[in-house]
N, C-alpha and C. Protein backbone atom coordinates (compact mmCIF):
# COMPACT_ATOMS: atom_id res chain seq x y z
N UNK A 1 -61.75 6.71 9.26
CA UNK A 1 -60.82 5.85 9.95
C UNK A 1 -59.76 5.38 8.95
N UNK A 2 -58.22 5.49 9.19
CA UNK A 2 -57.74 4.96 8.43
C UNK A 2 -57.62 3.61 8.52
N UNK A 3 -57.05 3.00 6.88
CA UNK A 3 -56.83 1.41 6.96
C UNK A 3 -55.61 0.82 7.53
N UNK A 4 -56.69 -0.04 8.60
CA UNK A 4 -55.52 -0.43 9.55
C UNK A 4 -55.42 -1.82 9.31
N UNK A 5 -54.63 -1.98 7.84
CA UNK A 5 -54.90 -3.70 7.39
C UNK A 5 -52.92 -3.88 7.78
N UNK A 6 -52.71 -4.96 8.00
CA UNK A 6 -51.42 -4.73 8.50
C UNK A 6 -50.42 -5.20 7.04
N UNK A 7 -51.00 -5.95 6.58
CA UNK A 7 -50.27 -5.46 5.24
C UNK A 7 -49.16 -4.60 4.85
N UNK A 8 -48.25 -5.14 4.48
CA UNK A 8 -46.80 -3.80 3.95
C UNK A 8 -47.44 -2.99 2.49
N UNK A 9 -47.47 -2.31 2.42
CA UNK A 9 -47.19 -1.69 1.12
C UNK A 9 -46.05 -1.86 0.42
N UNK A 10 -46.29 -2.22 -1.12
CA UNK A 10 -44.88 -1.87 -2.03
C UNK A 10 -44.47 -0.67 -2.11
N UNK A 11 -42.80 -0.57 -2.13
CA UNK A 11 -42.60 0.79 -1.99
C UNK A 11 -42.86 1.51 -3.85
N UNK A 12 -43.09 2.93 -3.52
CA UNK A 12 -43.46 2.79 -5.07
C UNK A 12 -42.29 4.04 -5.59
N UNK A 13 -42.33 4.12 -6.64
CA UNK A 13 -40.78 4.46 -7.46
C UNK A 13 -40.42 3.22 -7.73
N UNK A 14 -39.38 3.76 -8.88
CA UNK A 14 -38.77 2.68 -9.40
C UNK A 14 -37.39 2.57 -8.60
N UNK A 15 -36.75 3.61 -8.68
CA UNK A 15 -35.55 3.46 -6.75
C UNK A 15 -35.76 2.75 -5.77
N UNK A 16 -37.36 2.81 -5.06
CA UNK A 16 -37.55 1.79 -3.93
C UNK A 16 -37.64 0.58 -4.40
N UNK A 17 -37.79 0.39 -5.19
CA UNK A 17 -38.36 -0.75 -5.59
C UNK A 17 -36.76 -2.07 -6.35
N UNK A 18 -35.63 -1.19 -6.81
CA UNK A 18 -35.13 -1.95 -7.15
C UNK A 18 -33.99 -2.87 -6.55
N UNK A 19 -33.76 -2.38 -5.36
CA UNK A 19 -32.86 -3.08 -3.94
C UNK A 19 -33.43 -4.50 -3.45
N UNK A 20 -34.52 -4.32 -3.57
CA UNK A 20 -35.52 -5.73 -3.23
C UNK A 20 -35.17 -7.02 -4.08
N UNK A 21 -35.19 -6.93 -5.44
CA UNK A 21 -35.01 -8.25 -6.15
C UNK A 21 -32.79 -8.67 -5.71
N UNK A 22 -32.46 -8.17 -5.04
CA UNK A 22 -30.95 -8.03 -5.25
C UNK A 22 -31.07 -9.13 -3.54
N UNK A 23 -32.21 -8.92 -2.82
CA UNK A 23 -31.95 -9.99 -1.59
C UNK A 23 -33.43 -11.03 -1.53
N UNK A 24 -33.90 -10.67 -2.23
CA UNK A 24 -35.25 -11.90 -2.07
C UNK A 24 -34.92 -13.07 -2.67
N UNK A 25 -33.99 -13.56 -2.61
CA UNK A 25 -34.08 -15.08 -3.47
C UNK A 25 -32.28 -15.45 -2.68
N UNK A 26 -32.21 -16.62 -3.39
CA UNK A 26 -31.01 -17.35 -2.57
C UNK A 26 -29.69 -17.22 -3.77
N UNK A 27 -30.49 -17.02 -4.79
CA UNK A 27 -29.13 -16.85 -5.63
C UNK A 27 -28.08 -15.63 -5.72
N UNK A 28 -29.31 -14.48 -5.27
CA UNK A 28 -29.02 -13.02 -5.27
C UNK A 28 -27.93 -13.38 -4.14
N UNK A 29 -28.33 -13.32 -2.92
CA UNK A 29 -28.18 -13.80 -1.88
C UNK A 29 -26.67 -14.04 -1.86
N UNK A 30 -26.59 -15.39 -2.52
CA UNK A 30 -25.17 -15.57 -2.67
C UNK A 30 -24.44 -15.21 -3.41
N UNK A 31 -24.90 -14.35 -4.36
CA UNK A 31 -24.12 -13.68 -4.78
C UNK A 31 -23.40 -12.73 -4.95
N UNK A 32 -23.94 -11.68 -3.80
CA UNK A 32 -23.71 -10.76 -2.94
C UNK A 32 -22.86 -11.28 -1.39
N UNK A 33 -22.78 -12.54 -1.32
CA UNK A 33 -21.75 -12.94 -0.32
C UNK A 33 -20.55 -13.68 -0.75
N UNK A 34 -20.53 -13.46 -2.16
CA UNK A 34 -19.55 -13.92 -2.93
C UNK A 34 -18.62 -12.38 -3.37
N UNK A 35 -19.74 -11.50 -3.59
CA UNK A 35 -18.81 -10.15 -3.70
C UNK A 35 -18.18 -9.21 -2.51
N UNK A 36 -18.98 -10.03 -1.60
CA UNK A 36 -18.51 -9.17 0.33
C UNK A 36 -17.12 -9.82 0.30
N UNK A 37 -17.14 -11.00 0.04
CA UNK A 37 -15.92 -12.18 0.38
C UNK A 37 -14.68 -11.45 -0.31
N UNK A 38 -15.24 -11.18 -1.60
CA UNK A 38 -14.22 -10.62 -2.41
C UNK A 38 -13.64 -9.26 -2.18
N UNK A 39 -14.26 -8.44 -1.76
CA UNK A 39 -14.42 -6.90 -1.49
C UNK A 39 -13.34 -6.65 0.35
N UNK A 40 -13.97 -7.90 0.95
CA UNK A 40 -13.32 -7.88 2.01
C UNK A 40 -11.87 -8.20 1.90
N UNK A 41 -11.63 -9.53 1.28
CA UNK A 41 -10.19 -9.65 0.96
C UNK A 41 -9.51 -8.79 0.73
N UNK A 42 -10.48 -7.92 -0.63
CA UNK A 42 -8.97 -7.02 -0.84
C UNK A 42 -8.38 -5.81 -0.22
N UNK A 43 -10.01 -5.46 0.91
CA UNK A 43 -9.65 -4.49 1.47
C UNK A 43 -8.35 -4.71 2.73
N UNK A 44 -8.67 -6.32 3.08
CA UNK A 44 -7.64 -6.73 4.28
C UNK A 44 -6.15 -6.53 3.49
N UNK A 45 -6.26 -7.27 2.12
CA UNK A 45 -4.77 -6.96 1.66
C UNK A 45 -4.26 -5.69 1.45
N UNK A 46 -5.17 -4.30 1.09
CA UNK A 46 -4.78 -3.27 1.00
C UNK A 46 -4.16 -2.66 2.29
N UNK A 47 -5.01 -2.78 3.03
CA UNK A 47 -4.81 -2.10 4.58
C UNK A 47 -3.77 -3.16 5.71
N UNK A 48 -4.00 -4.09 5.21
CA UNK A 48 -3.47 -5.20 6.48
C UNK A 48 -2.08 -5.81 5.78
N UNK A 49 -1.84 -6.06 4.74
CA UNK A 49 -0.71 -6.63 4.35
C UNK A 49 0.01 -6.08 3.94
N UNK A 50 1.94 -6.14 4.16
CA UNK A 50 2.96 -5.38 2.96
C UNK A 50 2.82 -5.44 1.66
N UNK A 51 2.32 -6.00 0.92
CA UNK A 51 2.65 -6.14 -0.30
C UNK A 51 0.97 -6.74 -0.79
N UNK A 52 -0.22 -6.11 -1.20
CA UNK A 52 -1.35 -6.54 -1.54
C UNK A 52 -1.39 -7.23 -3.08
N UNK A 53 -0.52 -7.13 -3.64
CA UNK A 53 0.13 -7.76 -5.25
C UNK A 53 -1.56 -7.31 -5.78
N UNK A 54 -1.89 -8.77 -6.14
CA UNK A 54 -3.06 -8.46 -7.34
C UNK A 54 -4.11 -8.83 -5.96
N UNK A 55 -4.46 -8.26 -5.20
CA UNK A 55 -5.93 -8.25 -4.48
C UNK A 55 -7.08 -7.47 -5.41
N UNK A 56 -7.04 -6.82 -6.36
CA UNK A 56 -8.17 -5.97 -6.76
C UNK A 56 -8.60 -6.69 -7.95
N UNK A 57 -8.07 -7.73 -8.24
CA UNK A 57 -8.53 -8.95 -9.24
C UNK A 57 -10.14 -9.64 -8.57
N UNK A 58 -9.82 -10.12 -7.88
CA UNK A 58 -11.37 -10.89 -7.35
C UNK A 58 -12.44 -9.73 -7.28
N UNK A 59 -12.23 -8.86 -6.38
CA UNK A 59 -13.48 -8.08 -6.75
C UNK A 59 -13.88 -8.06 -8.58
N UNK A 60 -12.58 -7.56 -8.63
CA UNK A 60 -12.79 -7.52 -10.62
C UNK A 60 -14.13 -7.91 -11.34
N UNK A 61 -13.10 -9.63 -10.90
CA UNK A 61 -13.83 -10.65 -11.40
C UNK A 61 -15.22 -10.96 -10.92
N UNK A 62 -15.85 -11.08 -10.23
CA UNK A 62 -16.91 -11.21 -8.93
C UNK A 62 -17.74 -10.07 -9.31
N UNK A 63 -17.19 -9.21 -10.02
CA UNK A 63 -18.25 -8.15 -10.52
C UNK A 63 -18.17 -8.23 -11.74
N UNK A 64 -17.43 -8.55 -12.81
CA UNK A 64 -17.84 -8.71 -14.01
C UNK A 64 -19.00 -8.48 -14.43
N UNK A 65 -19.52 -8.22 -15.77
CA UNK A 65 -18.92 -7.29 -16.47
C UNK A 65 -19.18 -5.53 -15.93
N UNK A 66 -19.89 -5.43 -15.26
CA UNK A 66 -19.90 -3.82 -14.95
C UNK A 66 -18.71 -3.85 -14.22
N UNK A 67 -17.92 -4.27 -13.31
CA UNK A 67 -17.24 -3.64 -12.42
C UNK A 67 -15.50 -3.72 -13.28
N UNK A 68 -15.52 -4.21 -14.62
CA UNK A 68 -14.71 -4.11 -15.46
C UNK A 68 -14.56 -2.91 -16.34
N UNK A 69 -15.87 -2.66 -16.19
CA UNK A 69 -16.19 -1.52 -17.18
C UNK A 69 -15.83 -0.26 -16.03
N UNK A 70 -16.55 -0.16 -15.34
CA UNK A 70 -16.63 0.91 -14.40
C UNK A 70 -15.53 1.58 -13.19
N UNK A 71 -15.26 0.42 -12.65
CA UNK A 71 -14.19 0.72 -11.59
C UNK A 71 -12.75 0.86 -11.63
N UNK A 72 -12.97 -0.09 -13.26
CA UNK A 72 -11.25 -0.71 -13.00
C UNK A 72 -10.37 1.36 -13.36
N UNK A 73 -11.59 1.84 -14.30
CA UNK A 73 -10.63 2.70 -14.75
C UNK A 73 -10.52 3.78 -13.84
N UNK A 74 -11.92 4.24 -13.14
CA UNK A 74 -11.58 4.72 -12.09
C UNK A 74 -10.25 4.32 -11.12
N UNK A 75 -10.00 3.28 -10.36
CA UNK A 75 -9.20 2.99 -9.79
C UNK A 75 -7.86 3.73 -10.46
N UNK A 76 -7.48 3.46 -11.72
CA UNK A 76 -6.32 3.53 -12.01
C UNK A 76 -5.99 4.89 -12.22
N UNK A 77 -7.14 5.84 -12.66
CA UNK A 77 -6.41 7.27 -12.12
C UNK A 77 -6.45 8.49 -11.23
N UNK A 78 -6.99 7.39 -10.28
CA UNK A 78 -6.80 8.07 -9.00
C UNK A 78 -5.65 8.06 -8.00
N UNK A 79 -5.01 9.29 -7.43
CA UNK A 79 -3.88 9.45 -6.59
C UNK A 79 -4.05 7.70 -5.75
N UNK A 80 -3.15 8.12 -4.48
CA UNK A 80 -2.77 6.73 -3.84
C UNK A 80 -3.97 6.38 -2.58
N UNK A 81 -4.23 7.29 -2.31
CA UNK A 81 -4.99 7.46 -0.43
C UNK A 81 -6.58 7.16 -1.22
N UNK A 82 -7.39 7.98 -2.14
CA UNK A 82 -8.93 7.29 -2.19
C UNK A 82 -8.98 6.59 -3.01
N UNK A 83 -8.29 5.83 -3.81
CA UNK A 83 -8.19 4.69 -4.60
C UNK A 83 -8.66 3.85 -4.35
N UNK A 84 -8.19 2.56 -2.80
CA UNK A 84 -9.06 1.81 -2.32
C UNK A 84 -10.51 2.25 -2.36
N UNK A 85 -10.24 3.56 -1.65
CA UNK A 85 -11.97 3.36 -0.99
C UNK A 85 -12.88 3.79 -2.57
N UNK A 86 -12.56 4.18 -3.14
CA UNK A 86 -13.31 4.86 -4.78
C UNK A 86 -13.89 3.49 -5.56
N UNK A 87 -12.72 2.40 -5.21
CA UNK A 87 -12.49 1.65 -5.94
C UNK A 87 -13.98 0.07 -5.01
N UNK A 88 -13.85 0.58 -3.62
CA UNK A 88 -15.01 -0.48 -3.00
C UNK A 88 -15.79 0.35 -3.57
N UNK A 89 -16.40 1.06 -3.25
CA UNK A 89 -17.67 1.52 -3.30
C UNK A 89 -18.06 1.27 -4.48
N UNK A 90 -17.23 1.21 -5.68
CA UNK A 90 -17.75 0.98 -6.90
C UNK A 90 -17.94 -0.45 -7.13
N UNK A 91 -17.21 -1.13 -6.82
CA UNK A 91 -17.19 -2.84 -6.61
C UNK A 91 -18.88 -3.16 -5.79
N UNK A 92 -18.91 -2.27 -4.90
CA UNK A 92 -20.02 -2.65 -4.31
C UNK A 92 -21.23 -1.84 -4.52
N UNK A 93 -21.65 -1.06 -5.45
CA UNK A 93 -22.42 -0.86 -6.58
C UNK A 93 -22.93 -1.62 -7.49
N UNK A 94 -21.45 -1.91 -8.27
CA UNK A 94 -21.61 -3.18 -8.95
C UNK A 94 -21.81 -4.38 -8.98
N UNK A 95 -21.75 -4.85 -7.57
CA UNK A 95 -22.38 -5.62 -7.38
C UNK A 95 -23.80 -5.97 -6.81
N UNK A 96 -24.20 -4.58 -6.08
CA UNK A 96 -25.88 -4.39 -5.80
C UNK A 96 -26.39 -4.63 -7.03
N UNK A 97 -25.80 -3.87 -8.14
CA UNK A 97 -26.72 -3.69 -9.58
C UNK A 97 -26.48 -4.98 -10.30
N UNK A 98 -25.68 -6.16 -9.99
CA UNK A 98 -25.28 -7.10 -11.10
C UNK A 98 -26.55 -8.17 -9.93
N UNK A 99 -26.39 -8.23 -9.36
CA UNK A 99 -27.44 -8.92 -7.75
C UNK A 99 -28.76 -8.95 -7.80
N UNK A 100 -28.98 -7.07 -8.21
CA UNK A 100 -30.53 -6.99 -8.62
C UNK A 100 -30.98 -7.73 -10.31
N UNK A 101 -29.85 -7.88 -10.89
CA UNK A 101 -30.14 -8.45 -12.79
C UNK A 101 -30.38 -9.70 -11.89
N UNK A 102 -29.66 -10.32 -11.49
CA UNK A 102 -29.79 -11.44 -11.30
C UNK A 102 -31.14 -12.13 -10.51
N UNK A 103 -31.28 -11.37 -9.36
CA UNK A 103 -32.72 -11.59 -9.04
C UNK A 103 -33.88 -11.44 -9.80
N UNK A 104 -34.15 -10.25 -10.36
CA UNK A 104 -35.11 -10.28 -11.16
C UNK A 104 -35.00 -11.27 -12.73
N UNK A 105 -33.68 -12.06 -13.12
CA UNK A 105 -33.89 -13.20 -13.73
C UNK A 105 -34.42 -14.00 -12.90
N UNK A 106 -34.01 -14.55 -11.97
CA UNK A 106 -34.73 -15.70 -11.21
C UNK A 106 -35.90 -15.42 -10.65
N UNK A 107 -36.58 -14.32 -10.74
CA UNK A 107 -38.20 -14.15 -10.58
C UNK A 107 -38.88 -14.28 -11.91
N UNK A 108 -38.09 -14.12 -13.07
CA UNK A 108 -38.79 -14.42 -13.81
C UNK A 108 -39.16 -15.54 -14.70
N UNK A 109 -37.82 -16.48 -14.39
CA UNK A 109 -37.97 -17.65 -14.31
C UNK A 109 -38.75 -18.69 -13.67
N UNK A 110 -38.89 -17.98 -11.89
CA UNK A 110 -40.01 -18.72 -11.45
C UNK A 110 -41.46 -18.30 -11.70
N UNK A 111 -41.50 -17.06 -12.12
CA UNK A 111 -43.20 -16.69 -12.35
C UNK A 111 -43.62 -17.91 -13.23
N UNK A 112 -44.57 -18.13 -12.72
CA UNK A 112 -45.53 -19.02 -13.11
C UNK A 112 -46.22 -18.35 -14.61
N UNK A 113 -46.52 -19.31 -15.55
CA UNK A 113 -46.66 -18.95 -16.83
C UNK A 113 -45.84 -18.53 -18.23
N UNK A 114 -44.69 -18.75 -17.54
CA UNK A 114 -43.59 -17.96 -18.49
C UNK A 114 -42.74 -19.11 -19.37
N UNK A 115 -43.34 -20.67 -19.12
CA UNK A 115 -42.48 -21.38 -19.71
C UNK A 115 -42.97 -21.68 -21.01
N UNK A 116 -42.49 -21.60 -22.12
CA UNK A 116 -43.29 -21.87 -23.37
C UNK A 116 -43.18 -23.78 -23.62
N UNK A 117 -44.42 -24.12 -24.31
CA UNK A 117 -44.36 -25.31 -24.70
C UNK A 117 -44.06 -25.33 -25.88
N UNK A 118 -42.68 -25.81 -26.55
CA UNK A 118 -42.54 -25.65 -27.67
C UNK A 118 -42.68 -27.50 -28.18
């Protein structure tokens, strides 16, 4: 008979496993609705406004430091038409992966045992 304990299983790999610390906590959380906020803006200024000036700053920033490292240069030498979109997807990479650092600091801050008595 199999076990019919209703229990989830952890997913196992280190791939399944690393999306999880990026929404289990409230800091992740918001900090990933701090990079939507940002990501959205600039996509409205790209597509929706004459003149988008510096919209690709907040994502920038909001992803720091990977999305400084990573996107900005992409962005800049790419033709005109997949630029935007080259340029979210990497913003929003960078910010899954800056989301998941961050969660798994604040799990390890709250694990129990980890505070030293100095």
């Amino acid at each position: 008979m199999p076990n019919a304990s209703p229990r989830r299983r952890a997913p196992r790999g280190p791939l399944k496993a690393l999306p999880g610390p990026a929404v289990d906590n409230r800091p992740a959380r918001g900090y990933l609705a701090v990079v939507a906020a940002a990501l959205g803006f600039f996509l409205y200024a790209v597509y929706l406004t004459p003149d988008p000036g510096f919209a690709g700053i907040w994502p920038l920033m909001a992803t720091a430091p990977l999305g400084l490292l990573l996107t900005a240069p992409a962005f800049a030498d790419l033709p005109s038409w997949p630029g935007p979109l080259v340029f979210s997807a990497g913003v929003a990479l960078c910010g899954l992966a800056n989301a998941t650092l961050l969660g798994l600091l604040v799990r390890r801050l709250r694990a129990p045992g980890t505070r030293s008595t100095a």
